[in-house]
Protein backbone atom coordinates (compact mmCIF):
# COMPACT_ATOMS: atom_id res chain seq x y z
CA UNK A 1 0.00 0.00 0.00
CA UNK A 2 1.33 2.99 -0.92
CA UNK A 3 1.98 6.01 1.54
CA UNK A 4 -0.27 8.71 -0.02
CA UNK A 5 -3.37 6.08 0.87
CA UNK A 6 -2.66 6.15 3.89
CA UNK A 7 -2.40 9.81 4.48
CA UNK A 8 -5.21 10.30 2.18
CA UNK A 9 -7.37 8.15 4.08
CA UNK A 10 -6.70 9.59 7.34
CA UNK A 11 -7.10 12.95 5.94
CA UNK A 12 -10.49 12.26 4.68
CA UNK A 13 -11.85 10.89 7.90
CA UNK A 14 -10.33 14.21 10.06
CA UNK A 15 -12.20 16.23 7.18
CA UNK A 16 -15.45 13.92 7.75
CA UNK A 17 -14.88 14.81 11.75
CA UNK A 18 -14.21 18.24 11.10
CA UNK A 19 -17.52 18.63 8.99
CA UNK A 20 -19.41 16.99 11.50
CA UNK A 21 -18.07 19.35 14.28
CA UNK A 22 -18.90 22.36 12.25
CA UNK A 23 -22.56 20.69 11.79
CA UNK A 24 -23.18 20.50 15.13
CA UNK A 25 -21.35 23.80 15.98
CA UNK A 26 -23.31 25.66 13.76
CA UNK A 27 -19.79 26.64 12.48
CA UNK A 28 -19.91 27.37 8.48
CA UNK A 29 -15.87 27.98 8.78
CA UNK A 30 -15.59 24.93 10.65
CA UNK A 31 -17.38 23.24 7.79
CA UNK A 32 -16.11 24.02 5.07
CA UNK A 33 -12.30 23.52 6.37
CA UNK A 34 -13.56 20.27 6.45
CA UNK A 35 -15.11 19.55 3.09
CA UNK A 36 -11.82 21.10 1.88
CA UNK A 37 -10.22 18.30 4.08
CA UNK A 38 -11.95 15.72 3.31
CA UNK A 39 -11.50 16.35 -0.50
CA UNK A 40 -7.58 16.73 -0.52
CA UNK A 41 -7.62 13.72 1.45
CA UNK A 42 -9.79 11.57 -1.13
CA UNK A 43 -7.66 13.50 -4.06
CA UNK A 44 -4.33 11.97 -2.29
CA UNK A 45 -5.90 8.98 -2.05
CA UNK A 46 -6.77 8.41 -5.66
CA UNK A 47 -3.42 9.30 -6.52
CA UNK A 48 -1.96 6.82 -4.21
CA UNK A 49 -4.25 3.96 -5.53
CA UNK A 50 -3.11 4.97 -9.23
CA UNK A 51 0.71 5.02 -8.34
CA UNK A 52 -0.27 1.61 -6.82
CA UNK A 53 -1.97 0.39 -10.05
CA UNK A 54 0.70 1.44 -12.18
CA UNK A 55 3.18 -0.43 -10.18
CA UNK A 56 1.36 -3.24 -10.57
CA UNK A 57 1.15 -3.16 -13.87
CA UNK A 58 5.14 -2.38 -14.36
CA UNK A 59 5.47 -5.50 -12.40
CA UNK A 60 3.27 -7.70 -14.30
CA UNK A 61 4.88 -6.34 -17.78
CA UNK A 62 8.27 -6.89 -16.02
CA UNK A 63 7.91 -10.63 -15.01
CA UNK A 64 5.93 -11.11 -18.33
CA UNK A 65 8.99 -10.06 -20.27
CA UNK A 66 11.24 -11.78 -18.19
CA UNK A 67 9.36 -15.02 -18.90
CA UNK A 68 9.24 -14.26 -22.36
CA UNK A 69 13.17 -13.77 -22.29
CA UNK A 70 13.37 -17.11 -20.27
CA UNK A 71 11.61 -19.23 -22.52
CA UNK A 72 11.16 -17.41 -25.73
CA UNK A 73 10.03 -20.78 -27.55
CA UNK A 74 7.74 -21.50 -25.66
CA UNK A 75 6.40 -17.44 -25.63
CA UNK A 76 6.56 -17.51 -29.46
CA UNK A 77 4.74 -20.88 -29.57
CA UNK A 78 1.90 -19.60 -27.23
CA UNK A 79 1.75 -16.28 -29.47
CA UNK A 80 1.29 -18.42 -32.28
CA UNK A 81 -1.13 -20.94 -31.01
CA UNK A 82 -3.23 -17.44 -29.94
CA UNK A 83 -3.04 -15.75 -32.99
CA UNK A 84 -4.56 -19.07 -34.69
CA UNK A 85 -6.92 -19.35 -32.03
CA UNK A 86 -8.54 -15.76 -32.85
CA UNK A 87 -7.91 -16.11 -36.70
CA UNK A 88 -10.26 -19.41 -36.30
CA UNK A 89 -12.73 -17.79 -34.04
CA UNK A 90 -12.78 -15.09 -36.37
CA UNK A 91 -11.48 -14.94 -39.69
CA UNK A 92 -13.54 -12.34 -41.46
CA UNK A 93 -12.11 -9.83 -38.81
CA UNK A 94 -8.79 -11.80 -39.03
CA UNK A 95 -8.82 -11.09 -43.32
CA UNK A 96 -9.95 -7.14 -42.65
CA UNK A 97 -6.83 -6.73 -40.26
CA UNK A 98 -4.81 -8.23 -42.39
CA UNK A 99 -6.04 -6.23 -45.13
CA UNK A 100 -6.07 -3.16 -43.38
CA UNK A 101 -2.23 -3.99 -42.27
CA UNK A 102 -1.48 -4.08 -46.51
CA UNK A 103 -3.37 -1.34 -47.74
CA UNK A 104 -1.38 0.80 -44.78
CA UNK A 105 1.76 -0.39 -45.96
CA UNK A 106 1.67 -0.30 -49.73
CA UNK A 107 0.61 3.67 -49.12
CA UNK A 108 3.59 3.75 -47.38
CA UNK A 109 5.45 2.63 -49.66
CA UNK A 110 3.89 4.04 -52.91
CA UNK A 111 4.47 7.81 -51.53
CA UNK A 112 6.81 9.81 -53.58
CA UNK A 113 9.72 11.20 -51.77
CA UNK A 114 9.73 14.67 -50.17
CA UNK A 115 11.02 16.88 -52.04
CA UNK A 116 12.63 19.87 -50.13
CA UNK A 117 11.18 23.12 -50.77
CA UNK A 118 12.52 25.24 -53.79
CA UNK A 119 15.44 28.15 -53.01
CA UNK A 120 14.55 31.33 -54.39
CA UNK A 121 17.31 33.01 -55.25
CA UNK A 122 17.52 36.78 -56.67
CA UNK A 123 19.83 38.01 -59.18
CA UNK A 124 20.16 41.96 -58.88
């Protein structure tokens, strides 16, 4: 668990108290401190769940690639076996990809060259 959860958390629940206090005190100051409170707290909080996610996810990429690395006949074979898989289950979407994939490429290749842009050049 990351740090700013914690403090997030525990600065959303004094801004909770705080806007209680100010309900019962009749205190608008008091209340609005702890809205203000209470949403910097859920704010840090967010942002500590997301740097959480995104470790998460650099680990998972990390131990995927390291597997991969490990045993890369066995990752291409898998990759392969997918791809067939999907191609099977769908091969009019499999055909359009494809397609798409040439038509992209043969653009590519078909453009002419760039050309820089003319100097103009004055004779006095």
């Amino acid at each position: 668990m990351d740090k700013d959860r914690i403090v997030g958390s525990t600065k959303e629940f004094a801004g909770r108290a705080e806007g209680a206090v100010g309900d019962l005190a009749g205190d608008a100051q008091t209340q609005a401190s702890g809205k203000a409170r209470e949403a910097a707290g859920t704010v840090q909080n967010l942002y500590g769940q997301a740097k959480d996610a995104v470790r998460d996810a650099t680990d998972t990429a990390a131990s995927y690639a390291k597997d991969a690395y490990d045993k890369p006949a066995e990752t291409l074979r898998d990759g392969s076996q997918a791809i067939a898989q999907k191609v099977q289950d769908n091969p009019l979407g499999a055909l359009l990809v494809a397609g798409g994939i040439g038509f992209a490429l043969a653009l590519l290749m078909a453009r002419p060259a760039r050309r820089p842009p003319p100097r103009w050049r004055y004779y006095g």
